[in-house]
C-alpha atoms as a PDB file:
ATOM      1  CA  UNK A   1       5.180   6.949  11.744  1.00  0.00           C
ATOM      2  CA  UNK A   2       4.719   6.180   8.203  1.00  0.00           C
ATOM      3  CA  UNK A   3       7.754   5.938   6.305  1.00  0.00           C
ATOM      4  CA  UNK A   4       9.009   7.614   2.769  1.00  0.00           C
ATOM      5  CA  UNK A   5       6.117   6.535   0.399  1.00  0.00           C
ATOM      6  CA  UNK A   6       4.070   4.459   3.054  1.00  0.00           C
ATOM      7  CA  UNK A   7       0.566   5.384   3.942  1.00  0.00           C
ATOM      8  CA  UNK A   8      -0.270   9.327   3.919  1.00  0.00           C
ATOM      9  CA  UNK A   9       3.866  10.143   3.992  1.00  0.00           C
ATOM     10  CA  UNK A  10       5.180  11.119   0.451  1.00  0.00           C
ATOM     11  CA  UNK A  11       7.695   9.444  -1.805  1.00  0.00           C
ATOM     12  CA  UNK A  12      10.183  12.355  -1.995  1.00  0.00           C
ATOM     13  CA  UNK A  13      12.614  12.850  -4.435  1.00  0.00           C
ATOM     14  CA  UNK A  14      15.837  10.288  -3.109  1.00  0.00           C
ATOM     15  CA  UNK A  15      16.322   6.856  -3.075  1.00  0.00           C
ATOM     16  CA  UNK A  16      14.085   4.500  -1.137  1.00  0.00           C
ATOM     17  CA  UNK A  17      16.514   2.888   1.108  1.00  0.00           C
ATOM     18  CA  UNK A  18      16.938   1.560   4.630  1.00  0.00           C
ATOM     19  CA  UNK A  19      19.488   4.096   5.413  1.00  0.00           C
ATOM     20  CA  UNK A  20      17.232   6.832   4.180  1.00  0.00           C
ATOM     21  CA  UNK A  21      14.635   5.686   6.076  1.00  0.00           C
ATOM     22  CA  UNK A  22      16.963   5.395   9.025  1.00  0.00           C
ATOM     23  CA  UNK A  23      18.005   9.441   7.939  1.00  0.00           C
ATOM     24  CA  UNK A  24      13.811  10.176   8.191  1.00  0.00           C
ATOM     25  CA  UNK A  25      13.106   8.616  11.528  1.00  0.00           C
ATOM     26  CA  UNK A  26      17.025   9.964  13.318  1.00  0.00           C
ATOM     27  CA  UNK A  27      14.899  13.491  11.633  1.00  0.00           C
ATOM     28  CA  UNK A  28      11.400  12.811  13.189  1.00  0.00           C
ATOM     29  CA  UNK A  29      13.126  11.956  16.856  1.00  0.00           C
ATOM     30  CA  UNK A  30      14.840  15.271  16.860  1.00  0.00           C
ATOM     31  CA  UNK A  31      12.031  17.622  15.450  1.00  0.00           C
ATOM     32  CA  UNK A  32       9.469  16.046  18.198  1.00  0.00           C
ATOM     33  CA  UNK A  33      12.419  15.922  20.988  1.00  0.00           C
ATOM     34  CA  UNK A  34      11.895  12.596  22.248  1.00  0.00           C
ATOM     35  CA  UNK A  35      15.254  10.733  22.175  1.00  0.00           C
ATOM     36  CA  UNK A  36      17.062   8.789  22.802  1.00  0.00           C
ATOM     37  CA  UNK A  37      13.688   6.741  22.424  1.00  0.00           C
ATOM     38  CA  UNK A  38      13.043   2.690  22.262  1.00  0.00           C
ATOM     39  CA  UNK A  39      12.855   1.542  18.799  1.00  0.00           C
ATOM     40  CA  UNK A  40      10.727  -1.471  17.875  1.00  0.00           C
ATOM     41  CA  UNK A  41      10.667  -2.370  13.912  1.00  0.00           C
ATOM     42  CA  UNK A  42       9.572  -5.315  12.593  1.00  0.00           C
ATOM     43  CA  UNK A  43      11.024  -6.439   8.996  1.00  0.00           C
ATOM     44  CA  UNK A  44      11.690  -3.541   7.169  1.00  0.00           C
ATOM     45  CA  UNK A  45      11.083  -1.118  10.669  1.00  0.00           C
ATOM     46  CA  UNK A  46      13.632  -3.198  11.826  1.00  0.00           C
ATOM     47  CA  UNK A  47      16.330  -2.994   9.199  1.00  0.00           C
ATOM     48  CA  UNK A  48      15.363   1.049   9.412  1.00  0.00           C
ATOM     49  CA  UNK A  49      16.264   1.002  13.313  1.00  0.00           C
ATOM     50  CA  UNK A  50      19.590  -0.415  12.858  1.00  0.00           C
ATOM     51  CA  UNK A  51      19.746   2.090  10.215  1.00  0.00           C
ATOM     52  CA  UNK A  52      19.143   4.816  13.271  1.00  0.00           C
ATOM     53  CA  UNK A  53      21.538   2.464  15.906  1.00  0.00           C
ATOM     54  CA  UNK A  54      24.299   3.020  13.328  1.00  0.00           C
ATOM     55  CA  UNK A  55      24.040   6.943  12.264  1.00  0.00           C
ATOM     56  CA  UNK A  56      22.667   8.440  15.451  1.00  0.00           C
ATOM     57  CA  UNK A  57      23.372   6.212  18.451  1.00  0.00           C
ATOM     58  CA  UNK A  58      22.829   9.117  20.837  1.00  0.00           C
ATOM     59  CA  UNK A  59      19.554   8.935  19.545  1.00  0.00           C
ATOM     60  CA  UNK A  60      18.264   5.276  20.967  1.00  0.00           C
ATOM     61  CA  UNK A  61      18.139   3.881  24.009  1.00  0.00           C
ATOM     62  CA  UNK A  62      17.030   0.531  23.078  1.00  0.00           C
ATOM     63  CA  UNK A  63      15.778  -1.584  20.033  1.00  0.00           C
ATOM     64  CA  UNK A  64      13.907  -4.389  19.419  1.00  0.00           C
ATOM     65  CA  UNK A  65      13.881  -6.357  16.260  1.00  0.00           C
ATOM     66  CA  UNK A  66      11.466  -8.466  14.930  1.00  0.00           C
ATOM     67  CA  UNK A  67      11.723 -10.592  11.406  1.00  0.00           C
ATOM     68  CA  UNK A  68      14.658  -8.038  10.854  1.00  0.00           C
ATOM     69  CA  UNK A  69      17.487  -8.793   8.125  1.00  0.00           C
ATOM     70  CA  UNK A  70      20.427  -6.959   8.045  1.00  0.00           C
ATOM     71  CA  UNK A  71      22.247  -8.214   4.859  1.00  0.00           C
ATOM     72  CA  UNK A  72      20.687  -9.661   1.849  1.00  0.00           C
ATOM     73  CA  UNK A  73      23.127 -12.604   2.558  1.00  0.00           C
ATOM     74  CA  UNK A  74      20.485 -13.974   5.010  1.00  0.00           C
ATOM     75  CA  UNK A  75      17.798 -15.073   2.412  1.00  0.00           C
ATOM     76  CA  UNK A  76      17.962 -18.400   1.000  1.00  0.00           C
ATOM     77  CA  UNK A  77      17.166 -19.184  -2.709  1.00  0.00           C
ATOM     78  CA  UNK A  78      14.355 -19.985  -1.925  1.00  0.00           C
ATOM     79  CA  UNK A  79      13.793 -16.841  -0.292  1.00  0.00           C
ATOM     80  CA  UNK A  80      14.948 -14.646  -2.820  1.00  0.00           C
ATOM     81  CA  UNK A  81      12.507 -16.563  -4.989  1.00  0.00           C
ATOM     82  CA  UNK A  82       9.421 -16.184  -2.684  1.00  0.00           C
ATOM     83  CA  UNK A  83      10.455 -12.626  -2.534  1.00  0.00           C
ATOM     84  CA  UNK A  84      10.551 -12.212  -6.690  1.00  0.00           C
ATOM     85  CA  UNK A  85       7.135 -13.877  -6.987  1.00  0.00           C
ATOM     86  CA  UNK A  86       5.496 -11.333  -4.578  1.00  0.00           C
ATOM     87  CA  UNK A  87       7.393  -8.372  -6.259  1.00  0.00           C
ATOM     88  CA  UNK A  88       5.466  -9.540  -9.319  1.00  0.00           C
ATOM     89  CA  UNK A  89       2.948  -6.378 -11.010  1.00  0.00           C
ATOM     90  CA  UNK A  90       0.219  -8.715 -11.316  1.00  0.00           C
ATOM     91  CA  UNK A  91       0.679 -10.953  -8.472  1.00  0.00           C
ATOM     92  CA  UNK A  92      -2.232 -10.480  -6.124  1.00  0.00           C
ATOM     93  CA  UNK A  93      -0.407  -9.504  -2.741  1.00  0.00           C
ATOM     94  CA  UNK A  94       1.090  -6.273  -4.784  1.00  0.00           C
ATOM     95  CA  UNK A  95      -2.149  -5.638  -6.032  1.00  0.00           C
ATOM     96  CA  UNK A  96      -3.485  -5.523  -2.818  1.00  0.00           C
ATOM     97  CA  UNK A  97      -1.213  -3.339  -1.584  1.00  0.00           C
ATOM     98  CA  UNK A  98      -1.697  -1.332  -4.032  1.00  0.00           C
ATOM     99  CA  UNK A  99      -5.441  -0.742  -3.779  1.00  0.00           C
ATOM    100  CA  UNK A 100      -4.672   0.105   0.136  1.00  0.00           C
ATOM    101  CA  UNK A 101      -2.000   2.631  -0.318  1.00  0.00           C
ATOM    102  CA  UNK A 102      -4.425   4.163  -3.120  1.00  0.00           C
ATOM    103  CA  UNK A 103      -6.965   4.801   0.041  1.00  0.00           C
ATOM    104  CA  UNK A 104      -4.095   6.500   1.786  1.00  0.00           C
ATOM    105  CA  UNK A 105      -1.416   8.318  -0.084  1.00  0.00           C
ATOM    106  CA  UNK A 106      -1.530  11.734  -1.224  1.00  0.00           C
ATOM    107  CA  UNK A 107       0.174  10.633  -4.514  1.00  0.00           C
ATOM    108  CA  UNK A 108      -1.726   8.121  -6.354  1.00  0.00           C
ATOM    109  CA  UNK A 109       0.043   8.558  -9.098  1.00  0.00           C
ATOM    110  CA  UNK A 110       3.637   7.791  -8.215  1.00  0.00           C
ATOM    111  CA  UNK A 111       2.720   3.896  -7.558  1.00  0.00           C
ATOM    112  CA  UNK A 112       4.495   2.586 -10.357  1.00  0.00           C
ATOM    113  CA  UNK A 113       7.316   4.706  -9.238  1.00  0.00           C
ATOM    114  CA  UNK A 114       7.209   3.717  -5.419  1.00  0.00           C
ATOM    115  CA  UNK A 115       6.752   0.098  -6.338  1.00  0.00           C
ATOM    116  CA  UNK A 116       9.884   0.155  -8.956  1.00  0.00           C
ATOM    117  CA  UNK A 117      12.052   1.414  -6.102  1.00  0.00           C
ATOM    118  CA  UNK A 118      10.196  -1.185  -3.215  1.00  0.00           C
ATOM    119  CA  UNK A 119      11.184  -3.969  -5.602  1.00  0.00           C
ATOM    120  CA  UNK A 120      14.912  -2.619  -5.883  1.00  0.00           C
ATOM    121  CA  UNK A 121      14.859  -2.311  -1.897  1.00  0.00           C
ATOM    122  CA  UNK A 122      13.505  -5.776  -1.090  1.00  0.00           C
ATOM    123  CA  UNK A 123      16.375  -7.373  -3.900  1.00  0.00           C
ATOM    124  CA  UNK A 124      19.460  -5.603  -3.117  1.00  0.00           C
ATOM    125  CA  UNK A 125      19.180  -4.507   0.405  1.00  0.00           C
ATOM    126  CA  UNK A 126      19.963  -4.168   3.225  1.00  0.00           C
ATOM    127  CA  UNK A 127      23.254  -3.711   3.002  1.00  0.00           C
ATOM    128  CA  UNK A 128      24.521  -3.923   6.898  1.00  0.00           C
ATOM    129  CA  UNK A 129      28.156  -5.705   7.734  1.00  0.00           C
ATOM    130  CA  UNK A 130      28.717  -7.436  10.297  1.00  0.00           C
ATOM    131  CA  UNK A 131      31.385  -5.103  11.248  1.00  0.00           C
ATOM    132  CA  UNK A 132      28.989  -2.448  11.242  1.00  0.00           C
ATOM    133  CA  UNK A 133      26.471  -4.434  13.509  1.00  0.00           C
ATOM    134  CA  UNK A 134      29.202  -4.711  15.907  1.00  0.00           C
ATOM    135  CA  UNK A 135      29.172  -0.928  16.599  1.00  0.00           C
ATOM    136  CA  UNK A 136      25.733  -1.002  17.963  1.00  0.00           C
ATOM    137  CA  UNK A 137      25.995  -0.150  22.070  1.00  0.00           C
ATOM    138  CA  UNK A 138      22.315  -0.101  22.154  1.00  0.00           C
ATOM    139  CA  UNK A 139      20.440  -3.340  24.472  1.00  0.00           C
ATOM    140  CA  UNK A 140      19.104  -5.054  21.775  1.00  0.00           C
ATOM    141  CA  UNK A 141      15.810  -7.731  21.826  1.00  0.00           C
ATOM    142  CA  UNK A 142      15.859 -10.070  18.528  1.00  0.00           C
ATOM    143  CA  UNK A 143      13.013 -11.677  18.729  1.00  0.00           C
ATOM    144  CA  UNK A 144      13.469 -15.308  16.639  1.00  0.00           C
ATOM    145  CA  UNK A 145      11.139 -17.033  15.532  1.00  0.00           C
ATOM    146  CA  UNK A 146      11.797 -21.332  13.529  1.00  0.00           C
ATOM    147  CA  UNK A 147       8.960 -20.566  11.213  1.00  0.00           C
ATOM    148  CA  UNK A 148       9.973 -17.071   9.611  1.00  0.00           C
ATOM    149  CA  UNK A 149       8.879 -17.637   5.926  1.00  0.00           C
ATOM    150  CA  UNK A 150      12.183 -15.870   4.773  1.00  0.00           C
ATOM    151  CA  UNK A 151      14.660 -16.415   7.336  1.00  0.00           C
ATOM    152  CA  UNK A 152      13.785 -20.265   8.882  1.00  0.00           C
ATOM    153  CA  UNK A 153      14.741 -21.753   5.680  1.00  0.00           C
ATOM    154  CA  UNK A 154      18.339 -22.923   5.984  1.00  0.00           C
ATOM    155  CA  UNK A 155      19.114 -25.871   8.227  1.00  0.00           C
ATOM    156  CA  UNK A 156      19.397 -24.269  11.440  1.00  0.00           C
ATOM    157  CA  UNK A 157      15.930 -21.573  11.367  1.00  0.00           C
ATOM    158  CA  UNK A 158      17.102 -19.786  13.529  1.00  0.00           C
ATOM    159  CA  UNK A 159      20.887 -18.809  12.229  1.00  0.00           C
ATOM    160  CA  UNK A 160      20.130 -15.049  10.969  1.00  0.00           C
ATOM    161  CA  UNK A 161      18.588 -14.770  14.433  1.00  0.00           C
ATOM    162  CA  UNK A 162      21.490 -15.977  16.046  1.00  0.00           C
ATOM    163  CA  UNK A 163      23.796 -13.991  13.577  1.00  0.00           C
ATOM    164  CA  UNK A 164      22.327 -10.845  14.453  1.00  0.00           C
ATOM    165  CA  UNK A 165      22.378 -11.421  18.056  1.00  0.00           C
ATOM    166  CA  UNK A 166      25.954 -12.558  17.878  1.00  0.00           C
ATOM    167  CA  UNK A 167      27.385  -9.229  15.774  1.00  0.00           C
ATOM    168  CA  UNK A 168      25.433  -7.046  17.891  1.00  0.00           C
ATOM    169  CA  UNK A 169      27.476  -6.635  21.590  1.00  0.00           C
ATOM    170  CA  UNK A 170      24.607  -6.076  24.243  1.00  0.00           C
ATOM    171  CA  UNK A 171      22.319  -8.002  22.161  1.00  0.00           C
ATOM    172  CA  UNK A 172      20.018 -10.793  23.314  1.00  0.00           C
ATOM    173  CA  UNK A 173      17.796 -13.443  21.591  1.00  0.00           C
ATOM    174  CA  UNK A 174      14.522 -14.402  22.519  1.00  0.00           C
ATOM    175  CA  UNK A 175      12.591 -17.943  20.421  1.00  0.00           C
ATOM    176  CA  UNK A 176       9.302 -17.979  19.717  1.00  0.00           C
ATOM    177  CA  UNK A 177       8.387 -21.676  18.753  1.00  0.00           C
ATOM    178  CA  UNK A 178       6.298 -21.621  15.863  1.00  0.00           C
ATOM    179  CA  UNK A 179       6.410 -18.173  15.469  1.00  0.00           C
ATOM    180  CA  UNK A 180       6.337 -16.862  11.724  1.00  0.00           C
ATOM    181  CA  UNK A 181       7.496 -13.328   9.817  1.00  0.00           C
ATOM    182  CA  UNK A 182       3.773 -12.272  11.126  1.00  0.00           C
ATOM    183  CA  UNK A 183       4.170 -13.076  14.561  1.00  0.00           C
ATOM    184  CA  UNK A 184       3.105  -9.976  16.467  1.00  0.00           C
ATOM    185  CA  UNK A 185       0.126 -10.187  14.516  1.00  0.00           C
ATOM    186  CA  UNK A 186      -0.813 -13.889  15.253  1.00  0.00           C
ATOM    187  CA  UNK A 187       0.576 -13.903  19.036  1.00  0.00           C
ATOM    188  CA  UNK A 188       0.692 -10.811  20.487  1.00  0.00           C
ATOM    189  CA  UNK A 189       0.425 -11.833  23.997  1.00  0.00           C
ATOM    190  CA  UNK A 190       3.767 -13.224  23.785  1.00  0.00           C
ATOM    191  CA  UNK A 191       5.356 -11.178  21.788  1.00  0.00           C
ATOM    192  CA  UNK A 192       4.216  -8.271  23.601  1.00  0.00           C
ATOM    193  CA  UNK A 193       5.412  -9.860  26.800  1.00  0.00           C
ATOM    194  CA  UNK A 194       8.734 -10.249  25.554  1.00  0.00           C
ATOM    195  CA  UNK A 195       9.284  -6.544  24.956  1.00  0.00           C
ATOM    196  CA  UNK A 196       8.064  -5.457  28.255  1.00  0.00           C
ATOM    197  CA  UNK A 197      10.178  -7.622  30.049  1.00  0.00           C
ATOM    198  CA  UNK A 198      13.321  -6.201  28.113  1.00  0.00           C
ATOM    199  CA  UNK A 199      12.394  -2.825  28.099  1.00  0.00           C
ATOM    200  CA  UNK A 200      11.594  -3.203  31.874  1.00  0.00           C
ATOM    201  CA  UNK A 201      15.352  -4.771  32.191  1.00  0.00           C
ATOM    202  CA  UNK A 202      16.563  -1.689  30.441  1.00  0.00           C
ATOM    203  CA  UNK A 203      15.266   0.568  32.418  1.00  0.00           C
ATOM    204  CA  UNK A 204      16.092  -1.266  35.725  1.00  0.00           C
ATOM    205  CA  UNK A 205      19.823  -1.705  34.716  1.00  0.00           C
ATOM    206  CA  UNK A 206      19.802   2.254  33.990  1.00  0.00           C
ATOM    207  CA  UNK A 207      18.520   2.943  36.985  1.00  0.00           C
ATOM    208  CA  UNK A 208      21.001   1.153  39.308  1.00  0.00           C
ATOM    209  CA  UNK A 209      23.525   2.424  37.524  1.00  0.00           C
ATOM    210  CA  UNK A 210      24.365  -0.765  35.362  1.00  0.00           C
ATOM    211  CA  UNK A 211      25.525  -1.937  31.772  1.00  0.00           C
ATOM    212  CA  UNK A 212      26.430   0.417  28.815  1.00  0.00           C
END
């Protein structure tokens, strides 16, 4: 799916948020009668299926997380600053993104619009607690990876990874050594094993009966 303002879906007329996005996909599920469904997001898919995990549980049967955040609390400085340099109008990565989405959207003309309320997104959310992780019943992959652009910064690389994991109750971590924000992209082999092997798990333990 393409979500609220991405590729040929329009921007509509409320906020561009994680939750709203989460609201969208909980709406898609229903209308094409597939749940509860496996959810696999990566960075802001992610932070939309935890979105879906909290609002309409009934709704998932599994979820797998890749370069996910779930508070703004897990970017560094130095994070938030790599973030505010790409969120730049003239900085070439926006620009290119623009000139795609121009091939693609049905409203070329709500860009500045779209981007204003991207840029708000990416610097003040998501919003997630702990707490609220904690609610999550859902099997849960989070795929870590030690050289995540945004998230391998602090000390330990791999602490919003663990964090997650931790808050969430049936949740498991997986490392990827060298992986980066991109790594589904640059080694899908693995990653793609990975995600089998849980969702293969998942569907083992519900059919002998097992786990939540």
């Amino acid at each position: 799916m393409d979500s609220r303002g991405h590729g040929r879906t329009t921007l509509g007329t409320r906020p561009l948020t994680y939750r709203q996005m989460a609201e969208d996909t909980a709406g898609l599920i229903e209308r094409l009668e597939l749940g509860p469904v496996h959810l696999i997001g990566w960075s802001d898919g992610g932070a939309t299926s935890i979105g879906v995990a909290l609002g309409r549980p009934e709704l998932v049967r599994s979820m797998v997380l890749l370069g996910t955040p779930f508070n703004t609390d897990n970017y560094t400085d130095e994070a938030k600053r790599m973030i505010s340099e790409f969120l730049q109008p003239h900085s070439s990565v926006l620009l290119g993104s623009r000139g795609i989405r121009r091939l693609m959207t049905p409203e070329p003309r709500r860009w500045v619009e779209f981007a204003d309320q991207m840029r708000r997104m990416w610097t003040e959310l998501p919003d997630y607690t702990v707490e609220e992780l904690s609610r999550i019943d859902a099997p849960t992959l989070v795929v870590a990876c030690d050289r995540d652009e945004f998230f391998s910064l602090a000390k330990d690389p791999l602490h919003v990874f663990r964090e997650t994991a931790a808050a969430i109750p049936n949740a498991r971590m997986e490392v990827i050594p060298g992986g980066t924000h991109t790594v589904h992209m640059e080694r899908p082999k693995t990653v793609n094993r990975l995600i089998f092997d849980f969702l293969n798990d998942v569907s083992t333990t519900r059919d002998t009966g097992g786990g939540t």
